[in-house]
N, C-alpha and C. Protein backbone atom coordinates (compact mmCIF):
# COMPACT_ATOMS: atom_id res chain seq x y z
N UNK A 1 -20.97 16.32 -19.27
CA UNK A 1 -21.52 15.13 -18.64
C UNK A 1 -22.03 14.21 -19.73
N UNK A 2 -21.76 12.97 -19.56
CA UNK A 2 -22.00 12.24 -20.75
C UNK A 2 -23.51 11.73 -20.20
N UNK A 3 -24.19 11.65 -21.37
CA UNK A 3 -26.04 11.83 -21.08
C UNK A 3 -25.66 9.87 -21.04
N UNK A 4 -26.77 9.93 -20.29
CA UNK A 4 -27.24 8.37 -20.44
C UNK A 4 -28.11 7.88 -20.92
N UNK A 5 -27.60 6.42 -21.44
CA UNK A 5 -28.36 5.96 -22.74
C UNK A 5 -29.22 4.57 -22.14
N UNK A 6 -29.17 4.65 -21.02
CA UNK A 6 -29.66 3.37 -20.49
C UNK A 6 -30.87 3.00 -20.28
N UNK A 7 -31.50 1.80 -20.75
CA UNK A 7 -33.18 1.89 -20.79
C UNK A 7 -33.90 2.24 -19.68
N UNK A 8 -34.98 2.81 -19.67
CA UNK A 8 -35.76 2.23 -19.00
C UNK A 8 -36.59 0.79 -18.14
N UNK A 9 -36.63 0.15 -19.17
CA UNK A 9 -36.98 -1.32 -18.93
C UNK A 9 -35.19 -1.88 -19.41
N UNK A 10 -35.23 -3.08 -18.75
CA UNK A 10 -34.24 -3.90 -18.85
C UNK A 10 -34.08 -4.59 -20.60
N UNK A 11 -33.47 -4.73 -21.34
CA UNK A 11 -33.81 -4.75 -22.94
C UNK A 11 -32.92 -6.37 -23.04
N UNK A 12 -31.81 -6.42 -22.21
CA UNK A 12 -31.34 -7.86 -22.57
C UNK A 12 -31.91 -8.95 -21.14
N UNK A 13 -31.80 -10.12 -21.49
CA UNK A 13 -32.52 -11.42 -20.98
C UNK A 13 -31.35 -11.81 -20.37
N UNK A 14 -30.08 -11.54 -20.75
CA UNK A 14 -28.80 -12.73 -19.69
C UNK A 14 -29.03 -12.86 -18.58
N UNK A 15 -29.76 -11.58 -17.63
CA UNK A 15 -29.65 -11.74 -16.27
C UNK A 15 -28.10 -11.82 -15.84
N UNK A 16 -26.83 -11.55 -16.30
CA UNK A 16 -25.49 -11.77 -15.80
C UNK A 16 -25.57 -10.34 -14.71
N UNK A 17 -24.42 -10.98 -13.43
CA UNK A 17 -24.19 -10.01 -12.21
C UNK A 17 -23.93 -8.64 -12.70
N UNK A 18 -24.62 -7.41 -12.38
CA UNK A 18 -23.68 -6.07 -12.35
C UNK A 18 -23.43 -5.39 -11.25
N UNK A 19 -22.25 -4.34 -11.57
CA UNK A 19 -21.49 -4.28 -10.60
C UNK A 19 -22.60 -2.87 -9.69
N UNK A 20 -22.16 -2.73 -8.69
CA UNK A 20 -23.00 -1.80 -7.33
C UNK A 20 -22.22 -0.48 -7.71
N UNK A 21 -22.92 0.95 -7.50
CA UNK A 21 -22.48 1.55 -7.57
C UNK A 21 -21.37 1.47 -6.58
N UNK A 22 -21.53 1.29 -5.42
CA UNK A 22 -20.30 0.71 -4.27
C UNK A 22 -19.61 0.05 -4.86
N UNK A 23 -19.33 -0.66 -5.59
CA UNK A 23 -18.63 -1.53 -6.40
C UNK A 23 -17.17 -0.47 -6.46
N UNK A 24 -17.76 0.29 -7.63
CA UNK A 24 -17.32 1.44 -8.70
C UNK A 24 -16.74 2.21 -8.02
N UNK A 25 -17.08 3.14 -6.81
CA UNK A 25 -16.65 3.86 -5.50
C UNK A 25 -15.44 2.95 -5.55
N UNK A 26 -15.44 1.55 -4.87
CA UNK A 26 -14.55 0.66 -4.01
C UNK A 26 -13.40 0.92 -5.24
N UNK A 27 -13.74 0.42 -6.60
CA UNK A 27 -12.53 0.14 -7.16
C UNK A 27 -11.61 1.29 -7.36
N UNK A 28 -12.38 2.29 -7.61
CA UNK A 28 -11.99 4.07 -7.70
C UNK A 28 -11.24 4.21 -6.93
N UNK A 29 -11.64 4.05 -5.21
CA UNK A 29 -10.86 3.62 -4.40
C UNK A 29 -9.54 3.67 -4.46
N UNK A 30 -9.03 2.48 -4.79
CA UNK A 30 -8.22 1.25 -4.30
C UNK A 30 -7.57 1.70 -6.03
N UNK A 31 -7.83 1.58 -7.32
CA UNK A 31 -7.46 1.85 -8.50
C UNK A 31 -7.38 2.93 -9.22
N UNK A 32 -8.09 3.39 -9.05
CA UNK A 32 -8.12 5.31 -9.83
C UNK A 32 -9.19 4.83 -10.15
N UNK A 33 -9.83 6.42 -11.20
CA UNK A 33 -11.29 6.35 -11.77
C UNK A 33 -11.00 5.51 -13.19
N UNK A 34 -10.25 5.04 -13.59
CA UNK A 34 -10.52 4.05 -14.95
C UNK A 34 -10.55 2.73 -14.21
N UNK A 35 -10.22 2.77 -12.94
CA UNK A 35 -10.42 0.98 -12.44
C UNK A 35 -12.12 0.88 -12.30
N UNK A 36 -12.63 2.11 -11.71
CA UNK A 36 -14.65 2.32 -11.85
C UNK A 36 -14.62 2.23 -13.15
N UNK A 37 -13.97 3.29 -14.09
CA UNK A 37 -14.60 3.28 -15.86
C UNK A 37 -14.80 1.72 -16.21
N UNK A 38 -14.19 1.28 -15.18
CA UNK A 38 -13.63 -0.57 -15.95
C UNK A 38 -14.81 -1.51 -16.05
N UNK A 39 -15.18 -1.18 -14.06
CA UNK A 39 -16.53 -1.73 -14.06
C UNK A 39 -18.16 -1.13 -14.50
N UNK A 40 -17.44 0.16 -14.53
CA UNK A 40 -18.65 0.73 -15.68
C UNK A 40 -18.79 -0.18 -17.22
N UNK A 41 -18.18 0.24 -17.26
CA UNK A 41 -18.16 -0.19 -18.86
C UNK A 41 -18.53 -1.85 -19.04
N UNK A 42 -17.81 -2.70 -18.14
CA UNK A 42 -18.82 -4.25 -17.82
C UNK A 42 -20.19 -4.55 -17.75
N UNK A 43 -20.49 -3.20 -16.83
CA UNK A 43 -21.99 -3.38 -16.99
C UNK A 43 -22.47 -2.88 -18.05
N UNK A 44 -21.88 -1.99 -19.21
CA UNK A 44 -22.32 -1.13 -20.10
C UNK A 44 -22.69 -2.69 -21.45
N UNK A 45 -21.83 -3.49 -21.26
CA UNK A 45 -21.59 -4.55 -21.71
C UNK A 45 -22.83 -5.70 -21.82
N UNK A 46 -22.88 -5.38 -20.29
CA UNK A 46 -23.65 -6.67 -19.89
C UNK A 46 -25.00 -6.60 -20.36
N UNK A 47 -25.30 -4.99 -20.04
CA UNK A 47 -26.51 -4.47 -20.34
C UNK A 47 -26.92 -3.93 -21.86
N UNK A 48 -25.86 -4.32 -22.82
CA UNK A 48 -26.21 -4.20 -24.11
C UNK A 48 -26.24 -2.98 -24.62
N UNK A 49 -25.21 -2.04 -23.81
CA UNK A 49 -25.32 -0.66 -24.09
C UNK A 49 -23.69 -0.55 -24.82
N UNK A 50 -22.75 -0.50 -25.85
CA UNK A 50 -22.01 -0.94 -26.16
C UNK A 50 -21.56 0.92 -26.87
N UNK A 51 -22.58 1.28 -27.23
CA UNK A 51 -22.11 2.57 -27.37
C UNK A 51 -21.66 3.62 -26.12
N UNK A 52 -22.04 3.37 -24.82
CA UNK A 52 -21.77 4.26 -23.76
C UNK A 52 -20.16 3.82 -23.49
N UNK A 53 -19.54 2.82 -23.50
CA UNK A 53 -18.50 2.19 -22.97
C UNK A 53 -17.01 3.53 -23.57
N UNK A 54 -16.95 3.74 -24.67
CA UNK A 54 -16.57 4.66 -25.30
C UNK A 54 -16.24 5.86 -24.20
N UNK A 55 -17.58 6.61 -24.22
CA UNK A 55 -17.73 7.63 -23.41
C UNK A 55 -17.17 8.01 -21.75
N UNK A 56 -17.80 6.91 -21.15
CA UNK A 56 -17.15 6.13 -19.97
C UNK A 56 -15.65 6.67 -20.14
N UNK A 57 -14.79 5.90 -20.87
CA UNK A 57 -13.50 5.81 -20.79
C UNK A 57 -12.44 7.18 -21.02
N UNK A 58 -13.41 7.92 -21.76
CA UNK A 58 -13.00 8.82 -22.19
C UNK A 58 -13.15 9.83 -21.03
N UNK A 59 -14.21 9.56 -20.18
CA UNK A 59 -14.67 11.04 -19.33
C UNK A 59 -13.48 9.98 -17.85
N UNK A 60 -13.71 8.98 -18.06
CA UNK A 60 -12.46 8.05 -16.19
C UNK A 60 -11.42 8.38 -16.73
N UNK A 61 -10.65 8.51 -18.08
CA UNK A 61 -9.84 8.91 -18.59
C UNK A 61 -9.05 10.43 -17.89
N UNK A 62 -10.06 10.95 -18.90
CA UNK A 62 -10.09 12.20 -18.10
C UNK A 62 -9.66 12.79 -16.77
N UNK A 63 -10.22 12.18 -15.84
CA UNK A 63 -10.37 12.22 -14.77
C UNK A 63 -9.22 11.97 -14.42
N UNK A 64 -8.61 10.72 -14.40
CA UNK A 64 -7.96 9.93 -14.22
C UNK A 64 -6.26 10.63 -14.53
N UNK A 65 -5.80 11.56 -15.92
CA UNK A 65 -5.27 12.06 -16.13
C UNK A 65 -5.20 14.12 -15.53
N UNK A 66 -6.38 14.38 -15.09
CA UNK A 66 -6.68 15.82 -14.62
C UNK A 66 -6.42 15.33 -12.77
N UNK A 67 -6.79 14.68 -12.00
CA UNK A 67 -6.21 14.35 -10.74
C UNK A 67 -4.36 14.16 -10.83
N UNK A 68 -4.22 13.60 -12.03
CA UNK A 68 -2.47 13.08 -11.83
C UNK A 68 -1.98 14.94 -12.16
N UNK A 69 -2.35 14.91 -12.75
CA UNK A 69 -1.41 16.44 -13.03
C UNK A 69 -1.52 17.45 -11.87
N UNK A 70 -3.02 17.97 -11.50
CA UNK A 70 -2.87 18.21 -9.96
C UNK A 70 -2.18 17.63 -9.01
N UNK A 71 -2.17 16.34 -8.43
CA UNK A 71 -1.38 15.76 -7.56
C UNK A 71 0.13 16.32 -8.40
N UNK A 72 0.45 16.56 -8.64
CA UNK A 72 2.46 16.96 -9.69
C UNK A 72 1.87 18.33 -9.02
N UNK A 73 1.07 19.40 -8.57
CA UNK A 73 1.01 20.46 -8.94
C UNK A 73 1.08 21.16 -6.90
N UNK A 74 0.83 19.76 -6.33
CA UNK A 74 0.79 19.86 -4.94
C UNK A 74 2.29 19.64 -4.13
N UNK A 75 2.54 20.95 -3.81
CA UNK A 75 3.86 20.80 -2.87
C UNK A 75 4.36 19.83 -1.60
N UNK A 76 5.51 19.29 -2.13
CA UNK A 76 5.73 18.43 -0.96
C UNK A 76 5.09 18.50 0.88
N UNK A 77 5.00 19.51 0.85
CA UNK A 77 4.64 19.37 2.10
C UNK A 77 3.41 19.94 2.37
N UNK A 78 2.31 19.61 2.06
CA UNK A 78 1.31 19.47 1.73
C UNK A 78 0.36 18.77 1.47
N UNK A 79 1.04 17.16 1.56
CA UNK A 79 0.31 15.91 0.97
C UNK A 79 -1.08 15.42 1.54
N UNK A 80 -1.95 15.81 2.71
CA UNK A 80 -2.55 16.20 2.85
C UNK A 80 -4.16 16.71 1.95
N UNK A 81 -3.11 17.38 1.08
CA UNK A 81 -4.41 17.68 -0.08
C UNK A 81 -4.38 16.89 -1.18
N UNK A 82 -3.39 15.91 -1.31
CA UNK A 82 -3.88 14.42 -1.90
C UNK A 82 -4.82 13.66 -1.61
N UNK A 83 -5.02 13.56 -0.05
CA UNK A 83 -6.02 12.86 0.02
C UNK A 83 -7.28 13.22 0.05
N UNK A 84 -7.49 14.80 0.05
CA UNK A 84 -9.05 15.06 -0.71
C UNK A 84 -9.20 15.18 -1.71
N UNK A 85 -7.56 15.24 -3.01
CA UNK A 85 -7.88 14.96 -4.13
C UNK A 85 -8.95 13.67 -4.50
N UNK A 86 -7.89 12.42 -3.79
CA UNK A 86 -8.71 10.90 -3.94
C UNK A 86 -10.27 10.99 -3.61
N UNK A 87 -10.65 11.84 -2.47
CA UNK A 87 -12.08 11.92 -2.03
C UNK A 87 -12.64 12.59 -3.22
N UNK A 88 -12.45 13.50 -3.92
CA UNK A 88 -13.31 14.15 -5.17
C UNK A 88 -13.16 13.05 -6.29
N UNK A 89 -12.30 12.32 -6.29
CA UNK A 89 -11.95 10.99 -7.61
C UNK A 89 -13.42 10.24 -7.11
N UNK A 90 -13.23 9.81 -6.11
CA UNK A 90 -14.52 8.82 -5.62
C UNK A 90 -15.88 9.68 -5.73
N UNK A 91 -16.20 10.87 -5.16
CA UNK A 91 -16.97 11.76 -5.38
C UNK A 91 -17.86 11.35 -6.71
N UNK A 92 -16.43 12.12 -7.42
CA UNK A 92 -17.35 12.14 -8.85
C UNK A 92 -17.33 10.46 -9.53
N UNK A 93 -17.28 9.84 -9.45
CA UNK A 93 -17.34 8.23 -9.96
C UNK A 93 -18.46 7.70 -9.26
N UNK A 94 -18.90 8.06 -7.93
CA UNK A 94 -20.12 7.47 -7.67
C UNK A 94 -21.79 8.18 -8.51
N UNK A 95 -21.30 9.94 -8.68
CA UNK A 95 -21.64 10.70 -9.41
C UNK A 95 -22.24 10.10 -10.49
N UNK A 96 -21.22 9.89 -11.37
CA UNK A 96 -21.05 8.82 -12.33
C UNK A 96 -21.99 7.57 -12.65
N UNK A 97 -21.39 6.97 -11.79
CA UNK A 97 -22.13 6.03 -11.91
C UNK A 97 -23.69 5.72 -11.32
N UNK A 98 -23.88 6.47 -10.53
CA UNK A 98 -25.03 6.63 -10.08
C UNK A 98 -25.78 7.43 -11.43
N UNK A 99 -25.09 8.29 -12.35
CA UNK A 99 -26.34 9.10 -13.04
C UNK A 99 -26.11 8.35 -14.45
N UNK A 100 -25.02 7.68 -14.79
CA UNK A 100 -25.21 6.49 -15.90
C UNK A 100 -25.76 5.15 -16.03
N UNK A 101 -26.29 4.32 -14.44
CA UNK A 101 -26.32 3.53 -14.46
C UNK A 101 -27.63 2.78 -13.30
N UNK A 102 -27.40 3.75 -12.26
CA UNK A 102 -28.43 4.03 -11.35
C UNK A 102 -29.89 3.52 -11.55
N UNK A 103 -30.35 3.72 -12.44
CA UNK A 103 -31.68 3.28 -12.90
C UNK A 103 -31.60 1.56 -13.34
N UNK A 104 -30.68 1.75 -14.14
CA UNK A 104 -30.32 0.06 -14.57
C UNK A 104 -30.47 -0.77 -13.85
N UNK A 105 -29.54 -0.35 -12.70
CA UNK A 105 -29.04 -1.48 -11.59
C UNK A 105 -30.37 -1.67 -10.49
N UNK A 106 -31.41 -0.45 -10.05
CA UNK A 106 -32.48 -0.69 -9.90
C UNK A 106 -33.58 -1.88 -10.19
N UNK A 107 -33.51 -1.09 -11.72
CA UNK A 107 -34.40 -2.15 -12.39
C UNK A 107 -34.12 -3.87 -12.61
N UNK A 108 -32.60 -3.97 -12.51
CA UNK A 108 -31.82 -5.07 -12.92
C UNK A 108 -32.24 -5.86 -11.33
N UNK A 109 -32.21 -5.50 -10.40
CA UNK A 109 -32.40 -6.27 -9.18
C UNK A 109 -33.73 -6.20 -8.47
N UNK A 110 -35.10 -4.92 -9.45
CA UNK A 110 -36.18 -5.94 -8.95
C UNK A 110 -36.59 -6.69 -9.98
N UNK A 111 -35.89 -6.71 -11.63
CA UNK A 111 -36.39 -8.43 -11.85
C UNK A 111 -35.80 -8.88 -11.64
N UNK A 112 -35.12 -9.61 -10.32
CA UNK A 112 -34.44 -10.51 -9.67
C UNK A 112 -32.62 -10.89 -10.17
N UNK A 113 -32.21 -9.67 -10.91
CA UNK A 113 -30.74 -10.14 -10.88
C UNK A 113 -29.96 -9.56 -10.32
N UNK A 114 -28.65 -10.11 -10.12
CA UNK A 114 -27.77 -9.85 -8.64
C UNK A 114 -27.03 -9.14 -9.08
N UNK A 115 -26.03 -8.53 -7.78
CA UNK A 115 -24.75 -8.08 -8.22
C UNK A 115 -23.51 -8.68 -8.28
N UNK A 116 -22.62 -8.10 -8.91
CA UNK A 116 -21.34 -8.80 -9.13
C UNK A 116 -20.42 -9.03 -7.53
N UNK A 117 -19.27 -9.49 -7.57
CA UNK A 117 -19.23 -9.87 -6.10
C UNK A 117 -17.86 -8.58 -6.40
N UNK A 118 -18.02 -8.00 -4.65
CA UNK A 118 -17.42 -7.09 -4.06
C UNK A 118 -15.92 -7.17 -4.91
N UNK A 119 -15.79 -8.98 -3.91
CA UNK A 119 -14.26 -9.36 -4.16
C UNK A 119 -13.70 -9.38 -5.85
N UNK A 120 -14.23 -9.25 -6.51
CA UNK A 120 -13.67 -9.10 -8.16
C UNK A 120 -13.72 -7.74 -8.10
N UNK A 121 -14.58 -6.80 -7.57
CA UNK A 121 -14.23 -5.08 -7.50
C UNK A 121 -13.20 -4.77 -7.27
N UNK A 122 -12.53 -5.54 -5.68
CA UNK A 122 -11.48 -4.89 -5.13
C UNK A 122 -10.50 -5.24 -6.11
N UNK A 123 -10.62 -7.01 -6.98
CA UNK A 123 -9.35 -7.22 -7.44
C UNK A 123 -9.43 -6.38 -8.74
N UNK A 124 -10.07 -6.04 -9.42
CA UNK A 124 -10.24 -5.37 -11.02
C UNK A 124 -9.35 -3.71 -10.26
N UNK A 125 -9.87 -3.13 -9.31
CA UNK A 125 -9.24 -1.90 -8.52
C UNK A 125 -7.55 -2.05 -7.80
N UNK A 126 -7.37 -3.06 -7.50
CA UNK A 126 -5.87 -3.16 -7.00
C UNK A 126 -5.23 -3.12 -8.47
N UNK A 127 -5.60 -4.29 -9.18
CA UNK A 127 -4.87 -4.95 -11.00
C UNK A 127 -4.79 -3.42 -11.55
N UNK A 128 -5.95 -2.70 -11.65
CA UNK A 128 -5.77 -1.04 -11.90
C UNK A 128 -4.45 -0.44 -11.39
N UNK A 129 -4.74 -0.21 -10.38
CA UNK A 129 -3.83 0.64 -9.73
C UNK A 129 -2.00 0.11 -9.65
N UNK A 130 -2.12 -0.87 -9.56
CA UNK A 130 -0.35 -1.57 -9.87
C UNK A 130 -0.30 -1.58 -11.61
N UNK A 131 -1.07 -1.44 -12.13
CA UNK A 131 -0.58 -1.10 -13.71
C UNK A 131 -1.14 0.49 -14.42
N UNK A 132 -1.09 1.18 -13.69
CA UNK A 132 -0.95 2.66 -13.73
C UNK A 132 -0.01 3.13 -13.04
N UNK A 133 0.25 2.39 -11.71
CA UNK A 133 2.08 2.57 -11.47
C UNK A 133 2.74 2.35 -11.74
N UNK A 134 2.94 1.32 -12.69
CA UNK A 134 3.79 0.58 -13.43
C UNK A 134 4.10 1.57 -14.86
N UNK A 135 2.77 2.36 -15.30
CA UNK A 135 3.22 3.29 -16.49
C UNK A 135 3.50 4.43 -16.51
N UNK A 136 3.31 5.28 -14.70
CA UNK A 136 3.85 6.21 -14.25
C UNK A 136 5.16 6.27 -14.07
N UNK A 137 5.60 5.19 -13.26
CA UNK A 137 7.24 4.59 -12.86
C UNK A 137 7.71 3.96 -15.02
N UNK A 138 7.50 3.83 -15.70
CA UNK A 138 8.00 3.94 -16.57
C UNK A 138 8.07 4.99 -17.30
N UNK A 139 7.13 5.93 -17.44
CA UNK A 139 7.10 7.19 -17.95
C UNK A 139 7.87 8.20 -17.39
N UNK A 140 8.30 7.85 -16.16
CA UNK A 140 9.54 8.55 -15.71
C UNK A 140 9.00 9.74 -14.76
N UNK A 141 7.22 9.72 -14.16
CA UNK A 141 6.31 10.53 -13.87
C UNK A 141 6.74 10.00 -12.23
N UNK A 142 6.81 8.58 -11.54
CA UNK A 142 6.69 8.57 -10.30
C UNK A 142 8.26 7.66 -10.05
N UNK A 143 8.90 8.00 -8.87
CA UNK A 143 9.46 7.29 -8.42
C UNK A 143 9.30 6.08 -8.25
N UNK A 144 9.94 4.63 -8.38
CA UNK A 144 9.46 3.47 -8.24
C UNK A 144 9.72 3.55 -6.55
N UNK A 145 8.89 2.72 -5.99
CA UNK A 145 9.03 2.51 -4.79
C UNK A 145 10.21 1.84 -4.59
N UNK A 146 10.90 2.39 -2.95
CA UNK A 146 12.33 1.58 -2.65
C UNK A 146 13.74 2.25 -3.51
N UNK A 147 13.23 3.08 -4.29
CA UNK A 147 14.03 3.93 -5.07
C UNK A 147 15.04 4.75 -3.93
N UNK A 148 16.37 5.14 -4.37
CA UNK A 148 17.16 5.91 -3.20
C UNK A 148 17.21 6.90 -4.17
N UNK A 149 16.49 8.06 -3.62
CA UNK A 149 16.67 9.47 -4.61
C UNK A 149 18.06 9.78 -5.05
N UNK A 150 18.94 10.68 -5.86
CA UNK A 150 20.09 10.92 -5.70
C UNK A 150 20.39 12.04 -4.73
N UNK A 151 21.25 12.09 -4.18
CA UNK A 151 21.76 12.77 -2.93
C UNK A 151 20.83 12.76 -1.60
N UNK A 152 20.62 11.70 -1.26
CA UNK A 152 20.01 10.76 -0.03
C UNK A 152 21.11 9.93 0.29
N UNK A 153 21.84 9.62 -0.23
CA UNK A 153 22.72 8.60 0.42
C UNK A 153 22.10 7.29 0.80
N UNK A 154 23.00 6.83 1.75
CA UNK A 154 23.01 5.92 2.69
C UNK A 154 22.01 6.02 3.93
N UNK A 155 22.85 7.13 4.58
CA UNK A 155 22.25 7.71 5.66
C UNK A 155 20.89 8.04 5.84
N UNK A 156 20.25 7.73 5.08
CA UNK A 156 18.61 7.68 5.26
C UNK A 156 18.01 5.97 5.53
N UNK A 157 18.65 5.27 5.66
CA UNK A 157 18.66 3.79 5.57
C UNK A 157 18.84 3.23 7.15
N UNK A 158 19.66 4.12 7.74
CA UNK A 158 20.14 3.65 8.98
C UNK A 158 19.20 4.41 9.97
């Protein structure tokens, strides 16, 4: 578990938006856990913590690569337990971010600064997720969508 380095008291003056732990959940969501590492690490930014960002990436990384190899490890007919894979991805990213950042974002909104808006979560989490398919479907790891397997034919069309 990567320890957190985050103040106690608030240490920078910008006052700029950070993101909700809901945020981080949402993008995890919708992107994998490096689309949360993403908005982790923004706030890691914002908040002048520049050494945690590193860590972050390395542990959504992680993650991010230990879910894909399980999902390869789950039998077709079974898919099913993909989708409580995704529920433990979100799990541990709110985890996450709640025990890296949690206090911050506290403190950050009772001296009066806001959060970042939802709608840049979802889009930073979709932009994720279509360019991790994009390097799966090039890596030769996922079928591109619309793909006709070989020996499917036609006859799956009609």
């Amino acid at each position: 578990m990567p320890p957190t380095d985050l103040p106690n008291s608030r240490t920078n003056t910008s006052q700029e938006p950070l993101y909700s732990v809901w945020a981080v959940v949402l993008a995890t969501f919708l992107g994998s856990p490096l689309a949360g590492g993403v908005l982790l690490s923004m706030n890691c930014r914002r908040l002048s913590q520049p050494r945690a960002i590193r860590d972050i990436f390395i542990w959504t990384g992680m993650l991010t690569v230990g879910s894909l190899l399980l999902s390869r490890l789950i039998p077709q007919e079974q898919r099913m337990i993909e989708a409580l894979l995704v529920g433990l991805q979100v799990f541990v990213m709110y985890f996450l971010a709640t025990r890296l950042q949690g206090r911050a974002l506290v403190l950050h909104l009772q001296q009066g600064g806001e959060l970042a808006s939802y709608w840049s979560a979802i889009a930073i989490g979709i932009v994720c997720g279509i360019v991790l398919l994009w390097i799966l479907v090039g890596l030769g790891l996922v079928i591109a969508p619309g793909t006709v397997m070989e020996g499917e034919g036609s006859q799956g069309l009609l």
